[in-house]
Protein backbone atom coordinates (compact mmCIF):
# COMPACT_ATOMS: atom_id res chain seq x y z
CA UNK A 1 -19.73 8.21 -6.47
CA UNK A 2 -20.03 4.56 -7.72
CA UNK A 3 -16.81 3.65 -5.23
CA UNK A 4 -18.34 5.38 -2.13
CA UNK A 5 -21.80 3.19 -2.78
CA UNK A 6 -20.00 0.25 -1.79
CA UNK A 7 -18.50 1.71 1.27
CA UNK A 8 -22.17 3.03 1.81
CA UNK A 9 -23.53 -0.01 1.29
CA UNK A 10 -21.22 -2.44 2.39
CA UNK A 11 -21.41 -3.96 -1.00
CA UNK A 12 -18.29 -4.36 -3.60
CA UNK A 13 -19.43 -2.84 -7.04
CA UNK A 14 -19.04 -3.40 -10.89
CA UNK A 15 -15.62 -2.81 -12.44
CA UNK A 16 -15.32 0.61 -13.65
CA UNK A 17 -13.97 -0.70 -16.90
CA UNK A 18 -17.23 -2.44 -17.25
CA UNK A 19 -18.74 0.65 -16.92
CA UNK A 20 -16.31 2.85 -19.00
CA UNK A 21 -14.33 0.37 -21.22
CA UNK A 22 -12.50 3.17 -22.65
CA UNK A 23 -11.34 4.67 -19.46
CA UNK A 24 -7.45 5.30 -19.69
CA UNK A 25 -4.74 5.00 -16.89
CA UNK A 26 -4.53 8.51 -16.41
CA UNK A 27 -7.84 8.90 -16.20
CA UNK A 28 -7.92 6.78 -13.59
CA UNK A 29 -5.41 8.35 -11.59
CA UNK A 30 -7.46 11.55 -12.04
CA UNK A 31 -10.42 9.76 -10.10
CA UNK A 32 -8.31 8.64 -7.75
CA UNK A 33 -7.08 12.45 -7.52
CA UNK A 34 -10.54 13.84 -7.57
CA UNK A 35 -11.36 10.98 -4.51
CA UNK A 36 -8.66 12.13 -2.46
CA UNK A 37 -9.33 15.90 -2.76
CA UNK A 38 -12.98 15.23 -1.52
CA UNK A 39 -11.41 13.74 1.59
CA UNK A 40 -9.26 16.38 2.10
CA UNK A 41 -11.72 18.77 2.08
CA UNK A 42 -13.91 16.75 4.36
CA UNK A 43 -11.06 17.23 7.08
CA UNK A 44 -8.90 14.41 6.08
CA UNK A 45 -4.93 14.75 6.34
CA UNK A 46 -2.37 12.96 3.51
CA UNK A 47 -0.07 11.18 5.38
CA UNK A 48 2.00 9.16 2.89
CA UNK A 49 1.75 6.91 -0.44
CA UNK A 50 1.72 4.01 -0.92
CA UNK A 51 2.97 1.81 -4.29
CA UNK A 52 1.32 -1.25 -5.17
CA UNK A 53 1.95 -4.40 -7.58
CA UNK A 54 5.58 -4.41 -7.26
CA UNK A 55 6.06 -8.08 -6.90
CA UNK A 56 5.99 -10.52 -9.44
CA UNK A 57 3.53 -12.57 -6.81
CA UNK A 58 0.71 -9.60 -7.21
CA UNK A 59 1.63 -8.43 -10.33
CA UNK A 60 0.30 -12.49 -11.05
CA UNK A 61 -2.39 -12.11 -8.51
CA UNK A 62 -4.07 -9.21 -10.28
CA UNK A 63 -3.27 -9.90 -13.92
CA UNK A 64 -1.07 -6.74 -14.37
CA UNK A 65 2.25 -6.02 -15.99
CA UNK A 66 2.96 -2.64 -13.84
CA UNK A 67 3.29 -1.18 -10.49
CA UNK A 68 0.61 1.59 -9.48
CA UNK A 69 0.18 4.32 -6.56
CA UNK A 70 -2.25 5.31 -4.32
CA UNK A 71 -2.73 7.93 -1.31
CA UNK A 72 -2.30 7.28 2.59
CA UNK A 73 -4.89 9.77 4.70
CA UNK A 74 -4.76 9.90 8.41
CA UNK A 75 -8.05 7.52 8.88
CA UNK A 76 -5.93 4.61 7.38
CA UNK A 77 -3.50 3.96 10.45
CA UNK A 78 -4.42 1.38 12.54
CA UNK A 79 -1.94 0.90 15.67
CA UNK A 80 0.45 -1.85 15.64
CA UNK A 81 -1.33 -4.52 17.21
CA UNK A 82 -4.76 -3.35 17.08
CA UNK A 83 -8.18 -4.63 15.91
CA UNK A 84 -9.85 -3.89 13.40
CA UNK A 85 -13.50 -4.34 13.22
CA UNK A 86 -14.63 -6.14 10.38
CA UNK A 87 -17.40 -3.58 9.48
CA UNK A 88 -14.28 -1.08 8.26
CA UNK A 89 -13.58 -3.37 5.50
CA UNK A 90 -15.10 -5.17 2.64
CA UNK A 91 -12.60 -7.77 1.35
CA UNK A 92 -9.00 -7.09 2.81
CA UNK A 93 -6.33 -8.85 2.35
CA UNK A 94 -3.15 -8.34 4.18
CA UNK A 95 0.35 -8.14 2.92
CA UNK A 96 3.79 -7.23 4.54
CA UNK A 97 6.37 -4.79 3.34
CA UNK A 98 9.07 -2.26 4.24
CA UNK A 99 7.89 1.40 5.11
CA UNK A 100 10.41 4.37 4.70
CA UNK A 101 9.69 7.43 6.80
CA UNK A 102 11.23 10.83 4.52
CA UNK A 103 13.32 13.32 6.25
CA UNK A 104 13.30 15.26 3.26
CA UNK A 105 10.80 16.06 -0.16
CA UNK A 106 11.69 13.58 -3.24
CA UNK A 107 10.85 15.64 -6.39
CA UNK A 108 11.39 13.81 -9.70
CA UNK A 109 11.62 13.51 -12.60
CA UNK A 110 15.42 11.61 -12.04
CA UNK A 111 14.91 10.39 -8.38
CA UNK A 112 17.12 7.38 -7.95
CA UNK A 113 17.25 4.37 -5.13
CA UNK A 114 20.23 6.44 -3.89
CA UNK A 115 18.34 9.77 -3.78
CA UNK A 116 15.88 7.76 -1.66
CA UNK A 117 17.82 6.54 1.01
CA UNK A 118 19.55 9.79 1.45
CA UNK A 119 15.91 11.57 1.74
CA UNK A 120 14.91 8.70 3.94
CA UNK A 121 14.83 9.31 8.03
CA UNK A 122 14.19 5.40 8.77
CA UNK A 123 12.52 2.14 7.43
CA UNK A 124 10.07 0.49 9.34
CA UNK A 125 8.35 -3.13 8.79
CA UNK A 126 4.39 -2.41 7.97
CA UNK A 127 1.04 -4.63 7.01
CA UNK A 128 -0.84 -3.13 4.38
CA UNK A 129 -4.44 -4.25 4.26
CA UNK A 130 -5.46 -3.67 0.66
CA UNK A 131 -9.10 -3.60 0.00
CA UNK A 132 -11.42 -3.51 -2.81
CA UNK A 133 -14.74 -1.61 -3.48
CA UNK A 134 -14.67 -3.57 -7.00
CA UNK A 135 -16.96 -6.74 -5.91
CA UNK A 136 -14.45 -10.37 -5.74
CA UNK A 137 -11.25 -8.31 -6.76
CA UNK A 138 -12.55 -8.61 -10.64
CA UNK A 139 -10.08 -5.26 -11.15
CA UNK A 140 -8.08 -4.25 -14.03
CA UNK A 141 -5.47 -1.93 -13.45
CA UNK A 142 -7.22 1.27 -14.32
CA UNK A 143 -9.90 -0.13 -11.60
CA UNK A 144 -7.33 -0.38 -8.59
CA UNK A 145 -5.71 2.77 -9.55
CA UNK A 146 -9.12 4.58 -9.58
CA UNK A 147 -10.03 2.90 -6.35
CA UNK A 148 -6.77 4.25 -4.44
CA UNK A 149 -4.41 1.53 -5.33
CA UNK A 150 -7.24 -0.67 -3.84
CA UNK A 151 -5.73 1.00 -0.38
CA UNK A 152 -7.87 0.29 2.78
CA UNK A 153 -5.23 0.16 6.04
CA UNK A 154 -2.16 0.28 7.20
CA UNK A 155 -0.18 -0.66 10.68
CA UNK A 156 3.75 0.66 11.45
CA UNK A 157 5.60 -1.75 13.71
CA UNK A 158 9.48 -2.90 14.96
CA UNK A 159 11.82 -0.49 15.63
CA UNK A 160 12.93 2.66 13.55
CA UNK A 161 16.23 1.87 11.52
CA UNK A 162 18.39 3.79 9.27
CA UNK A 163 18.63 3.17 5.69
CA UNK A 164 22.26 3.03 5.05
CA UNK A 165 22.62 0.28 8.81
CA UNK A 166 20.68 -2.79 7.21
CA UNK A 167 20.60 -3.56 3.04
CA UNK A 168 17.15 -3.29 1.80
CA UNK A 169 16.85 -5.75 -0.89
CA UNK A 170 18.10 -8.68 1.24
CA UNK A 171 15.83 -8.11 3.87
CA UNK A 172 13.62 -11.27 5.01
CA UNK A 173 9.77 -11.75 5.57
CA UNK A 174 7.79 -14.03 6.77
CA UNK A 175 4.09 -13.78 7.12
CA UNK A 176 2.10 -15.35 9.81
CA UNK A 177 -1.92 -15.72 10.26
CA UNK A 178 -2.99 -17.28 12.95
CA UNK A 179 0.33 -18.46 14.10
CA UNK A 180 0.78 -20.23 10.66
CA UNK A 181 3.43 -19.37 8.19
CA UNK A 182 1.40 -18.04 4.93
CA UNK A 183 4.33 -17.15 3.03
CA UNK A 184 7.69 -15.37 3.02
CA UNK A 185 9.85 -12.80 1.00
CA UNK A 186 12.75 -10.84 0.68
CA UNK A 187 13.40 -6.83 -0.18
CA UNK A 188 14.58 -7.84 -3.54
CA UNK A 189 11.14 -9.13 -4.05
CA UNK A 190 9.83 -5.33 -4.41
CA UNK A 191 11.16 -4.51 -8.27
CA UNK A 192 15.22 -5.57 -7.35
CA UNK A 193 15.33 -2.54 -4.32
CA UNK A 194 12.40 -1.42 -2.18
CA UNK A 195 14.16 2.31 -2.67
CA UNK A 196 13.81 1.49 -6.27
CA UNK A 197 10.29 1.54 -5.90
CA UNK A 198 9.73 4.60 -4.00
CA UNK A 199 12.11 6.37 -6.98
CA UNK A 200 9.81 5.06 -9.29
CA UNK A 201 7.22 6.51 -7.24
CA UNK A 202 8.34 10.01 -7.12
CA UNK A 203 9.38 10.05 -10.92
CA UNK A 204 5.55 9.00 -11.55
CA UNK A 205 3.96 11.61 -9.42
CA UNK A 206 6.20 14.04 -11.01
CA UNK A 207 3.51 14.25 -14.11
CA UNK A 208 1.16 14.92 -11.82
CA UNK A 209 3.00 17.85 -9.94
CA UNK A 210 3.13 16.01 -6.80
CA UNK A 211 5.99 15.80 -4.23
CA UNK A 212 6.77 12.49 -1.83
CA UNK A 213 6.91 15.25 1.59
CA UNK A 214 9.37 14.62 4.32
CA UNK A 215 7.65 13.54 7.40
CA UNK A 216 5.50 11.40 4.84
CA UNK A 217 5.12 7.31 5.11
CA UNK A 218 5.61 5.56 2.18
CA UNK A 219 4.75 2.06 1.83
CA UNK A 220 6.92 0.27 -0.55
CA UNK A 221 5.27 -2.54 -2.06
CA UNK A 222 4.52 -6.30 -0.77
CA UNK A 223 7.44 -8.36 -0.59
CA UNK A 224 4.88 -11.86 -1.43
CA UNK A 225 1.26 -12.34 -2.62
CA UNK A 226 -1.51 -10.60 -0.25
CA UNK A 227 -3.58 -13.36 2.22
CA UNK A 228 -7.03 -12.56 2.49
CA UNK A 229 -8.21 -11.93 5.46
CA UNK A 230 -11.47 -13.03 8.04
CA UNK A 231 -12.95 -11.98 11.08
CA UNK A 232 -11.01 -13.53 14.16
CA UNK A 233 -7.50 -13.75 12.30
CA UNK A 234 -4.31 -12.37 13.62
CA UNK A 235 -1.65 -11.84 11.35
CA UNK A 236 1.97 -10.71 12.11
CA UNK A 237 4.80 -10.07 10.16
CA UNK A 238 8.96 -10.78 10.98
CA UNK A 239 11.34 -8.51 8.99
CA UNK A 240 14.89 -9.22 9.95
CA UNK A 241 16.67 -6.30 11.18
CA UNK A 242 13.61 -4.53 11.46
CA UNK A 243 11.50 -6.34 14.15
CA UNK A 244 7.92 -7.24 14.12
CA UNK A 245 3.98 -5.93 13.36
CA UNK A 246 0.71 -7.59 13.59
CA UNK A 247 -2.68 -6.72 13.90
CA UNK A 248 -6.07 -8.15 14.61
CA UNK A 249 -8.90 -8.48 12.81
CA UNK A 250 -12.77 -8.65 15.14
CA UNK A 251 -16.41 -9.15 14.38
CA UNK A 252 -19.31 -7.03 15.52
């Protein structure tokens, strides 16, 4: 209830660990559990996960020492380049990475970047736009995790490519907004292997009895530290060997 207020409102909110210092990690995955059911039971579809702080750059960014994991639901997509008007976020920042698109269900508990690819239909270049309900990004990890892995939207771009036809870790990035270079990465940059991450990923939801589903997306983790983001800015993202996205962001 305390998360939705600042959608309601259109106000960020105190920390949960401000209001529950002795909140735990799985706890806050429960939250984030009990958040997502809601939605689904609203009418909302899971489409995918998504894996957060697996670079060293937001890992920094948010004080952290661990990746985390959060839920994609159909009201998430945004079309590669579309708008997005400003009133759907609160305080987004945008960040590029590699999306793979499963073919098959990854079941841990021993997933590895191998079982990945072979589960994987194709990768994809995507923006995440992360978002906050915490007010100024003053999160600890158990707040992000209980706020969805701080997940707000998400746009698919380029063109669909096998796993096993490019190599994933040497893959380039660069980040544009407005036309301006904001920074740039590489595949490795997402914990050595961006299918390392998504094993890690299915291992983890293992405790919680949940598959990775084929036909799911799952976003792999930023590949450099998230740019925040303001009405009128265009960002776009180059991934070599996997082509371009962008996406636009309007005022009301």
């Amino acid at each position: 209830m305390h998360l939705k207020q600042a959608l309601e409102n259109r106000r960020g909110v105190e920390p949960i660990t401000k209001l529950d210092p002795a909140i735990t990690i799985a706890e806050a995955y429960q939250v984030q559990l009990l958040t997502v059911d809601k939605k689904v039971k609203a009418g909302h579809r899971i489409v995918g996960k998504k894996i957060g702080l697996t670079s060293e750059a937001m890992q920094q960014l948010l004080k952290v020492d661990q990746p985390d994991y959060g839920h994609l639901l159909d009201d998430m997509i945004v079309e590669n380049g579309g708008s997005i008007p400003f009133s759907r976020v609160l305080q987004p920042r945008v960040e590029a990475e590699i999306a793979f698109v499963l073919k098959r269900d990854l079941i841990g508990p021993r997933v590895t970047a191998l079982d990945v690819l072979l589960a994987t239909d194709y990768v994809l270049p995507a923006l995440e736009i992360v978002d906050s309900r915490i007010a100024d990004w003053k999160i600890k990890l158990q707040d992000t995790v209980a706020d969805n892995a701080s997940s707000g939207l998400f746009v698919l771009g380029g063109k669909p490519v096998k796993p096993d036809a490019i190599d994933l870790p040497q893959v380039g990035m660069v980040l544009y907004k407005n036309g301006e270079i904001m920074n740039t990465g590489v595949g490795a940059a997402a914990l050595g292997d961006p299918a390392a991450c998504v094993a890690w990923l299915a291992n983890q939801l293992f405790e919680f009895g949940i598959p990775l589903k084929a036909g799911e997306v799952i976003l792999s983790g930023a590949l450099s530290a998230a740019v925040n983001a303001q009405p009128g800015d265009h960002f776009h993202a180059r991934l070599a060997h996997l082509g371009e996205v962008q996406v636009h962001f309007v005022a009301e």
